[in-house]
C-alpha atoms as a PDB file:
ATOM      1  CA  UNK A   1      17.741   8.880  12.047  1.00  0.00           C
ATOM      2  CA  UNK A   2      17.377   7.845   8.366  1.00  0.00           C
ATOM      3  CA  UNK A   3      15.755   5.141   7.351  1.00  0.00           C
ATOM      4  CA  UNK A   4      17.093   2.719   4.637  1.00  0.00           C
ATOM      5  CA  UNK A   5      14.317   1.740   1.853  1.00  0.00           C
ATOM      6  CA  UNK A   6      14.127  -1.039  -0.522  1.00  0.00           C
ATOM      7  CA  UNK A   7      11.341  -1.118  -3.001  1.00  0.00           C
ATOM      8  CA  UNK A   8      10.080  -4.257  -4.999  1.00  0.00           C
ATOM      9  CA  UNK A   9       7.442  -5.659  -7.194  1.00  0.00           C
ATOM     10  CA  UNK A  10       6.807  -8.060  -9.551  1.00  0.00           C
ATOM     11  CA  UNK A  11       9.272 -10.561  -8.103  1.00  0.00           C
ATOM     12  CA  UNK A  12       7.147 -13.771  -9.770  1.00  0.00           C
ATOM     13  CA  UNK A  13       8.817 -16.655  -7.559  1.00  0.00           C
ATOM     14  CA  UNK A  14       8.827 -19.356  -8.862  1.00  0.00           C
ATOM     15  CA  UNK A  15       7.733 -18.494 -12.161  1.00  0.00           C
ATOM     16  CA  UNK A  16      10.346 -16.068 -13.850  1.00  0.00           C
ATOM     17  CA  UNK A  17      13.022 -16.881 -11.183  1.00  0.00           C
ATOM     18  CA  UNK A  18      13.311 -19.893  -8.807  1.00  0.00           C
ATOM     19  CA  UNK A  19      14.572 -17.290  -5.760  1.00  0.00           C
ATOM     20  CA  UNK A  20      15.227 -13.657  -5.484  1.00  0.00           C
ATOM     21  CA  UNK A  21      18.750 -12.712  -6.387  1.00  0.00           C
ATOM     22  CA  UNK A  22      21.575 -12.746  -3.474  1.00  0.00           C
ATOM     23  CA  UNK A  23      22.154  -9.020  -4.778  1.00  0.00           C
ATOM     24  CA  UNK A  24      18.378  -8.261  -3.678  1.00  0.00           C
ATOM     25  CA  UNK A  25      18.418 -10.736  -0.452  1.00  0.00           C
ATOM     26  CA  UNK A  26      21.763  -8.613   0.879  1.00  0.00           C
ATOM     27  CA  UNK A  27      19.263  -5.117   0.073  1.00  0.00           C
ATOM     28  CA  UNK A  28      16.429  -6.684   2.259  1.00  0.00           C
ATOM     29  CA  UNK A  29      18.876  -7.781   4.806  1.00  0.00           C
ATOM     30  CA  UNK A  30      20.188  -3.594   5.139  1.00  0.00           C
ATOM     31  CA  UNK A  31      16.587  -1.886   4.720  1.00  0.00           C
ATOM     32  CA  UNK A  32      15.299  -0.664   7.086  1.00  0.00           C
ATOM     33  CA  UNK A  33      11.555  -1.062   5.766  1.00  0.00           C
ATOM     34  CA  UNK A  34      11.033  -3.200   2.786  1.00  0.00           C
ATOM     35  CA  UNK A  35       8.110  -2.254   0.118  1.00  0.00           C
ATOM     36  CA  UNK A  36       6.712  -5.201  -2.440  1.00  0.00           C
ATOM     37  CA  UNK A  37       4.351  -3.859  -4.734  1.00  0.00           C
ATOM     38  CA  UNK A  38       3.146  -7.037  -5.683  1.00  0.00           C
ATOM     39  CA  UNK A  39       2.957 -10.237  -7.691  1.00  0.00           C
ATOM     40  CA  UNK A  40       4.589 -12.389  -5.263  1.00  0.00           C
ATOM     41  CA  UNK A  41       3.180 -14.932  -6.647  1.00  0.00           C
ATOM     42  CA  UNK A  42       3.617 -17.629  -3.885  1.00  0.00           C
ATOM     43  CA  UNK A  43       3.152 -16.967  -0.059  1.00  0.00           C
ATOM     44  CA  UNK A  44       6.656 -18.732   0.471  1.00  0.00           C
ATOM     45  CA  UNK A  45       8.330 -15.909  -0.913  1.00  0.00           C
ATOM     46  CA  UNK A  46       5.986 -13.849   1.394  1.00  0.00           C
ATOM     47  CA  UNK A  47       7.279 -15.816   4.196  1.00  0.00           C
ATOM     48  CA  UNK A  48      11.044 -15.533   3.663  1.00  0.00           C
ATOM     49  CA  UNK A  49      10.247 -11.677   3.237  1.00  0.00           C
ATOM     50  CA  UNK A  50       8.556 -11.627   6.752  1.00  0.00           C
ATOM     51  CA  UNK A  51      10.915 -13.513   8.557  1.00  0.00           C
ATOM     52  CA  UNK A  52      14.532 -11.432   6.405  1.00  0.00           C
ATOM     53  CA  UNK A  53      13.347  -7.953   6.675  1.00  0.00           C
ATOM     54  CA  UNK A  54      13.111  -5.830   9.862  1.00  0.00           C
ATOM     55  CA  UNK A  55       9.668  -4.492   8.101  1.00  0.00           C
ATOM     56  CA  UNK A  56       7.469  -5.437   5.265  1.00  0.00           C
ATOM     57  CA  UNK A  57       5.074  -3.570   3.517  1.00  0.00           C
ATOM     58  CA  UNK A  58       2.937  -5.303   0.881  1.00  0.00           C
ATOM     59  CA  UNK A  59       0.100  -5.614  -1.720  1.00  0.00           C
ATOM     60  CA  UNK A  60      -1.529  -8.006  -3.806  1.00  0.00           C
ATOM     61  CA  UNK A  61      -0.930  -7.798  -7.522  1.00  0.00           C
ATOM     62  CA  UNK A  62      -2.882  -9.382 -10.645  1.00  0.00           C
ATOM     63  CA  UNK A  63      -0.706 -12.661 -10.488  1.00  0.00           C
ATOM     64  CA  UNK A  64      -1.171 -13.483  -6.651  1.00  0.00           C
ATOM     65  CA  UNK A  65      -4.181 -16.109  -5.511  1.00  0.00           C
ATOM     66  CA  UNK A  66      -6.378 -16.384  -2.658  1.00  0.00           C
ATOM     67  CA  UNK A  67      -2.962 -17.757   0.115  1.00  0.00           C
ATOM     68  CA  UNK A  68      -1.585 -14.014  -0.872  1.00  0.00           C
ATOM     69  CA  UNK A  69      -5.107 -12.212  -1.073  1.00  0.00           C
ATOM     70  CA  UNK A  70      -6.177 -13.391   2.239  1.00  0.00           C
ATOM     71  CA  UNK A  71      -2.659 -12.087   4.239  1.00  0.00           C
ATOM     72  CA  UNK A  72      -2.081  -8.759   1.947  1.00  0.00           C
ATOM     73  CA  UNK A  73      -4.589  -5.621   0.991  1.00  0.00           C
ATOM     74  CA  UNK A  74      -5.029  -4.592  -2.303  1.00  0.00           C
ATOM     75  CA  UNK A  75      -3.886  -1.009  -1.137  1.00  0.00           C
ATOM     76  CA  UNK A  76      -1.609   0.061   1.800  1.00  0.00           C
ATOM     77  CA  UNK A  77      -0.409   3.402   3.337  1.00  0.00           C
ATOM     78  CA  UNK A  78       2.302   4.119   5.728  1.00  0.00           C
ATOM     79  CA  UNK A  79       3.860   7.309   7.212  1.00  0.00           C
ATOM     80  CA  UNK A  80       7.524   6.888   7.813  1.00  0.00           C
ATOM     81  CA  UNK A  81       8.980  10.082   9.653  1.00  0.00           C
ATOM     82  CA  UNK A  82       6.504  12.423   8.132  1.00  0.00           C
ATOM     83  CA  UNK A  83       6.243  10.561   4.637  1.00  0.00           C
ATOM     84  CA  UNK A  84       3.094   9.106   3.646  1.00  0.00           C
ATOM     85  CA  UNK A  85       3.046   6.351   0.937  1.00  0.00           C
ATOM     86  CA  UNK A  86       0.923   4.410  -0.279  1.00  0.00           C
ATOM     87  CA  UNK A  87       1.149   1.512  -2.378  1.00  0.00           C
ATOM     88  CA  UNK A  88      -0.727  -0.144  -4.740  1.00  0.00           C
ATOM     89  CA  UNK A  89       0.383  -3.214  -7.493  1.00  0.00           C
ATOM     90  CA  UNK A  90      -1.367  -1.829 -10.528  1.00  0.00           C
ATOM     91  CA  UNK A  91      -2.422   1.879 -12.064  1.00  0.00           C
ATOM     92  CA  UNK A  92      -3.250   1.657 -15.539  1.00  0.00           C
ATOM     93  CA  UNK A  93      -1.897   2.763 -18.629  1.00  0.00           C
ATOM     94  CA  UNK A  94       1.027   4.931 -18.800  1.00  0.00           C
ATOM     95  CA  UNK A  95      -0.697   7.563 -20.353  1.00  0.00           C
ATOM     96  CA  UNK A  96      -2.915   9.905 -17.428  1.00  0.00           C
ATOM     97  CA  UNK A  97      -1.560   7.933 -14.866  1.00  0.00           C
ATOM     98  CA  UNK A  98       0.082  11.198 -13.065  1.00  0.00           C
ATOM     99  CA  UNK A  99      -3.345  12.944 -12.338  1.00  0.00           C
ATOM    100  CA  UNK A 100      -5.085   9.464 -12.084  1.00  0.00           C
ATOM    101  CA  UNK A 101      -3.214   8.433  -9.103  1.00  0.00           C
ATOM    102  CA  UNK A 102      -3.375  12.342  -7.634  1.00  0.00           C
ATOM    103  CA  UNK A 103      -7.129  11.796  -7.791  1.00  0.00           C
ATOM    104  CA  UNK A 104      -7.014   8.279  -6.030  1.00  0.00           C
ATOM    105  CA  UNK A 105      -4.376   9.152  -3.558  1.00  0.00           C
ATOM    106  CA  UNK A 106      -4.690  12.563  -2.402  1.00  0.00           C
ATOM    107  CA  UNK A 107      -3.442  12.108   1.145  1.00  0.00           C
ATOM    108  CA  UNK A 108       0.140  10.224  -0.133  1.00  0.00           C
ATOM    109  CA  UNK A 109       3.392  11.505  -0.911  1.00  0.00           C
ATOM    110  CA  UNK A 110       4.796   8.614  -2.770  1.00  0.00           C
ATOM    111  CA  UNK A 111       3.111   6.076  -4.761  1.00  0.00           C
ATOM    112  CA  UNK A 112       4.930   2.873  -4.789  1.00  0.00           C
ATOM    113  CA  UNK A 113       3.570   0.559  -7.541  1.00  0.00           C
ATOM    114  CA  UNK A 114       4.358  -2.469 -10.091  1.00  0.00           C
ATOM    115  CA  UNK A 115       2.824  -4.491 -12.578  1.00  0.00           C
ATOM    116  CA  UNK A 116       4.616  -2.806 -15.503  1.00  0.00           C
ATOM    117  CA  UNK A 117       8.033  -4.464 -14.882  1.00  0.00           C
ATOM    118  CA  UNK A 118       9.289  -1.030 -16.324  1.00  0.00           C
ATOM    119  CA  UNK A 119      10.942   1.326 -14.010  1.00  0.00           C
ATOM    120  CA  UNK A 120       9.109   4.980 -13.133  1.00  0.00           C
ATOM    121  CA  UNK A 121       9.876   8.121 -11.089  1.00  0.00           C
ATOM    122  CA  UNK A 122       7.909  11.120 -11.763  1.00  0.00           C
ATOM    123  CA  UNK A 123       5.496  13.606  -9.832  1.00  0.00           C
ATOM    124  CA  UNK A 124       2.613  14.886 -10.191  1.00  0.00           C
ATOM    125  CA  UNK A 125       1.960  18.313 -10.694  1.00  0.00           C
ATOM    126  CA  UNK A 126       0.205  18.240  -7.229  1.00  0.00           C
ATOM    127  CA  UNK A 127       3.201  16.775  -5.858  1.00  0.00           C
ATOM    128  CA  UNK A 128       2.944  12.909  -5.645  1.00  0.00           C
ATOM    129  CA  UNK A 129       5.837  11.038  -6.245  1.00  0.00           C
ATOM    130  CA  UNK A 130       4.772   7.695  -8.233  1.00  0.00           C
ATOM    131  CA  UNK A 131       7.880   5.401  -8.247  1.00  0.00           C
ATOM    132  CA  UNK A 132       7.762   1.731 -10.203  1.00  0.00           C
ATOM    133  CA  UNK A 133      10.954   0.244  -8.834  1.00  0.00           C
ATOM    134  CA  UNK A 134      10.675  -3.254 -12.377  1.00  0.00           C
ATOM    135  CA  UNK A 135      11.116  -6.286 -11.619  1.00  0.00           C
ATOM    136  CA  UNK A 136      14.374  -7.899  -9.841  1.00  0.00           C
ATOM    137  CA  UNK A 137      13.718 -11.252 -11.841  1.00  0.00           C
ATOM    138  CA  UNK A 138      11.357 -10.362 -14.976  1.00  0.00           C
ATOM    139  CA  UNK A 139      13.182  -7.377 -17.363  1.00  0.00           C
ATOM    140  CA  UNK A 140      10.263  -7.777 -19.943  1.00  0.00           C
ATOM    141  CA  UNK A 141      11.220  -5.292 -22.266  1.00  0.00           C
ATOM    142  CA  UNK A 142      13.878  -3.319 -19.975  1.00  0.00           C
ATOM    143  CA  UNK A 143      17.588  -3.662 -20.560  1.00  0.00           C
ATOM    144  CA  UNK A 144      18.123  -4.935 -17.226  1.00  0.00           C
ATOM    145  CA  UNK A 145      16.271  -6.164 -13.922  1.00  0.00           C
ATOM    146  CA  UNK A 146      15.936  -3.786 -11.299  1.00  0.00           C
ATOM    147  CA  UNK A 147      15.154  -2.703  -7.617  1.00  0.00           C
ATOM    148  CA  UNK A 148      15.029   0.932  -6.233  1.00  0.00           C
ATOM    149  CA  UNK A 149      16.912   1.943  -3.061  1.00  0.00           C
ATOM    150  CA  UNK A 150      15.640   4.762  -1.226  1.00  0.00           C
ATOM    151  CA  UNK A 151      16.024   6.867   2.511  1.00  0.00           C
ATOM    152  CA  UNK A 152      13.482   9.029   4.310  1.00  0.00           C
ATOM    153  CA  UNK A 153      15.461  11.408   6.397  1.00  0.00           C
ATOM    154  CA  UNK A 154      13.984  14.473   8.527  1.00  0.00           C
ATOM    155  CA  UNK A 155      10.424  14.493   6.250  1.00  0.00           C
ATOM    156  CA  UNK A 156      11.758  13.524   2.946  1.00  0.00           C
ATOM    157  CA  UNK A 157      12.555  10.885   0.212  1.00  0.00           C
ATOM    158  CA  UNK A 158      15.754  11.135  -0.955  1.00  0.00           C
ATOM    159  CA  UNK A 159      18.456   9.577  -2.797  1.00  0.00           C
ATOM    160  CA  UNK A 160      16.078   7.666  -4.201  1.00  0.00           C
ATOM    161  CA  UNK A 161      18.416   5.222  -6.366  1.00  0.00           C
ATOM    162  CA  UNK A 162      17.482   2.320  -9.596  1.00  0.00           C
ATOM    163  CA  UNK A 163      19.800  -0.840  -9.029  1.00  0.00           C
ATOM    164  CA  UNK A 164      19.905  -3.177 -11.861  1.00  0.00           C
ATOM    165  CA  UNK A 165      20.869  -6.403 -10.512  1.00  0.00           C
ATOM    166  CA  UNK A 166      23.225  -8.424 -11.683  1.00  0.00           C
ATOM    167  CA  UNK A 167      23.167 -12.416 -12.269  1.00  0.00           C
ATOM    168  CA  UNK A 168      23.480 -14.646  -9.879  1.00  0.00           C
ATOM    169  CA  UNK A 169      26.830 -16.966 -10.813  1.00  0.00           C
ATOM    170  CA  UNK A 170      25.771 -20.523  -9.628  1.00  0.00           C
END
């Protein structure tokens, strides 16, 4: 059966958005496993997360203090039907960072990361696929927020998807 991925980071609550967009709320609320690559920011958000999404995987990132550090590893790793990923909220700069993360994560399949705020999908010549999914609240320099939607189905990632979101009308 496939299994319905939603990947974050950088989310920043309260900081560059008083809540997470109903557009990314309604993804958490149909994934099947949730990924947050960091900067939370505050363990409420962290909360809601836990309690809205059927599972949660998480990391610490650059931006999150001693509540987050204490409840979430710097690294993770997860097999989901044959696909092992592992996450992690920052990788350096742009430029080596495909056979930089093949050397620190041999054993993964995906990479799931943040920090950037600017989306990413490319693999390594060894075959790790390092996916940045930006920032839902926090565009920086991007023309748009964004999430990534993805499934693992029989062994592989697929239809792995970048959503920008739109603005919440108040």
């Amino acid at each position: 059966m496939p299994l319905n991925l939603l990947l974050l980071a950088d989310t920043h609550v309260p900081k560059r958005a008083r809540a997470l967009p109903a557009q990314v709320w309604a993804a958490v609320e149909s994934a099947d496993v949730v990924f947050h690559a960091g900067d939370w920011v505050t363990a409420d958000l962290l909360d809601e997360l836990e309690q809205r999404s059927r599972s949660l995987v998480g990391v610490y990132g650059n931006n999150d203090g001693p509540d987050l550090r204490s409840r979430l590893p710097e690294t993770a790793a997860v097999t989901l039907d044959g696909v092992r990923f592992a996450m992690v909220h920052e990788t350096g700069p742009a430029k080596g960072r495909e056979a930089r993360c093949g050397a620190l994560f041999p054993d993964a399949d995906v990479l799931v990361f943040g920090h950037s705020h600017i989306p990413w999908d490319t693999t390594t010549e060894g075959g790790l696929r390092l996916i940045n999914p930006g920032s839902p609240t926090d565009r920086r320099r991007q023309p748009a927020c964004t999430y990534m939607t993805a499934v693992v189905d029989a062994g592989a990632l697929e239809d792995v998807r970048l959503v920008e979101v739109r603005r919440d009308r108040s």
